[in-house]
C-alpha atoms as a PDB file:
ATOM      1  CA  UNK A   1       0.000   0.000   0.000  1.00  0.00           C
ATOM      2  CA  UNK A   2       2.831   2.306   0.949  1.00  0.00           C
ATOM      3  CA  UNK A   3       4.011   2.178  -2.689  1.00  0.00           C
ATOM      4  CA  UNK A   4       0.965   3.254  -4.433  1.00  0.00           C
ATOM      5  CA  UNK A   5       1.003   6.247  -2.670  1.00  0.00           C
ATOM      6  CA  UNK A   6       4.404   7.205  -3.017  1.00  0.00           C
ATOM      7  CA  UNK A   7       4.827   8.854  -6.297  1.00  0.00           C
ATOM      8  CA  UNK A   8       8.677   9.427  -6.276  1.00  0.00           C
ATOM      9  CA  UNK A   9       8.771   5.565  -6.489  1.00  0.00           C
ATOM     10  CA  UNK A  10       9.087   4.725 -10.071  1.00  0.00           C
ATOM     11  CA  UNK A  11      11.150   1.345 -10.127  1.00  0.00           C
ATOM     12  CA  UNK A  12      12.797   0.593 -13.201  1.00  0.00           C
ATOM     13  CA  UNK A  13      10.224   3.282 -15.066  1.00  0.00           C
ATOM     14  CA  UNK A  14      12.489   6.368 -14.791  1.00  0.00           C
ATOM     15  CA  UNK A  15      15.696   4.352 -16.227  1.00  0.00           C
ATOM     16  CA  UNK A  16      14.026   2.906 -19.225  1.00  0.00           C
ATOM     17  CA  UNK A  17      12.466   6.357 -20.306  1.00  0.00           C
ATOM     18  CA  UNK A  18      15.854   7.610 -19.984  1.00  0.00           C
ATOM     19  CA  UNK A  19      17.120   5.233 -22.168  1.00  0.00           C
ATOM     20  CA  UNK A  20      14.650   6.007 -24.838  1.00  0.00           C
ATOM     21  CA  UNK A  21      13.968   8.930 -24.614  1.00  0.00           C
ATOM     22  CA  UNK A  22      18.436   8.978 -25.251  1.00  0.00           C
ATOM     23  CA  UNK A  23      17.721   6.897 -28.103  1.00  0.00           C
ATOM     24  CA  UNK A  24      15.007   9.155 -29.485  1.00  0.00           C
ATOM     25  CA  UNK A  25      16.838  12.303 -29.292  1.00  0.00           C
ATOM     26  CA  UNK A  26      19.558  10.602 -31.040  1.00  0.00           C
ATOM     27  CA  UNK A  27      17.433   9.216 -34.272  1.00  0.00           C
ATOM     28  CA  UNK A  28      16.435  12.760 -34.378  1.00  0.00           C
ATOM     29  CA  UNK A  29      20.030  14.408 -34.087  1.00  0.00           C
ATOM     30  CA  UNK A  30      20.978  12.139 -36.893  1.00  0.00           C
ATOM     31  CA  UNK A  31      18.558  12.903 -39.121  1.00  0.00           C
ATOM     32  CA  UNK A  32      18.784  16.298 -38.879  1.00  0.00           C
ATOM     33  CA  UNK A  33      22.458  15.818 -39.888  1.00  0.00           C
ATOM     34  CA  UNK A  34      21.916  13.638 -42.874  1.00  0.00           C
ATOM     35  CA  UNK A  35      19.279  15.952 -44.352  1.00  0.00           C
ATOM     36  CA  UNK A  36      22.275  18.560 -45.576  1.00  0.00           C
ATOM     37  CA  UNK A  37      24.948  15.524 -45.694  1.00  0.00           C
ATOM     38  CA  UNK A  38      23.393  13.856 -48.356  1.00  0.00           C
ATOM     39  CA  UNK A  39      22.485  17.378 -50.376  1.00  0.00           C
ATOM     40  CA  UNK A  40      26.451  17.906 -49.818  1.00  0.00           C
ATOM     41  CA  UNK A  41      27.388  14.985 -51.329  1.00  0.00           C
ATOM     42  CA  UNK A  42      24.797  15.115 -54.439  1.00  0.00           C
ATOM     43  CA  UNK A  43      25.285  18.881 -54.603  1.00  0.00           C
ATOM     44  CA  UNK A  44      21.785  19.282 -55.186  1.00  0.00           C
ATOM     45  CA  UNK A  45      21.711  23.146 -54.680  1.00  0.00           C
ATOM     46  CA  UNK A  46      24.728  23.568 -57.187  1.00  0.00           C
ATOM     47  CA  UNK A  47      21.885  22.272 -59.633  1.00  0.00           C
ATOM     48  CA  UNK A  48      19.584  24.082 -58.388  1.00  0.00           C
ATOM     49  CA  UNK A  49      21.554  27.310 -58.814  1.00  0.00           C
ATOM     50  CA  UNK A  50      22.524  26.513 -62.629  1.00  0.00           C
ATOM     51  CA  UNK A  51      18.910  25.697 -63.269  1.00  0.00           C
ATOM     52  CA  UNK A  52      17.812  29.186 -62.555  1.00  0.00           C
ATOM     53  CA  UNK A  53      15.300  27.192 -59.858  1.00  0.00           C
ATOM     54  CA  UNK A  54      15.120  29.460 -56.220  1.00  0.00           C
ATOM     55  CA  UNK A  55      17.255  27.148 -53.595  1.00  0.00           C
ATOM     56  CA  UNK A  56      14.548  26.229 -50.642  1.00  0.00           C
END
């Protein structure tokens, strides 16, 4: 009984959201890296600039 009405008792709840909530933030760090990356490496706005189209 003593449990349910301690809320700062969590168990093993808090450590696994840490873990992916970690994970999460990292999926999103990378793709927000590979976005430009892979325009980098196809030079996709060097096309877009001899095209005459407006880079985004």
């Amino acid at each position: 009984y003593r449990d349910q009405i301690n809320p700062g008792n969590f168990g093993m709840e808090g450590p696994m959201a840490g873990v992916f909530i970690t994970i999460a933030f990292g999926y999103v760090s990378a793709c927000a890296v590979l976005v430009p990356n892979h325009e980098r490496t196809t030079k996709a706005q060097l096309q877009q600039l001899m095209t005459g189209i407006p880079n985004v």
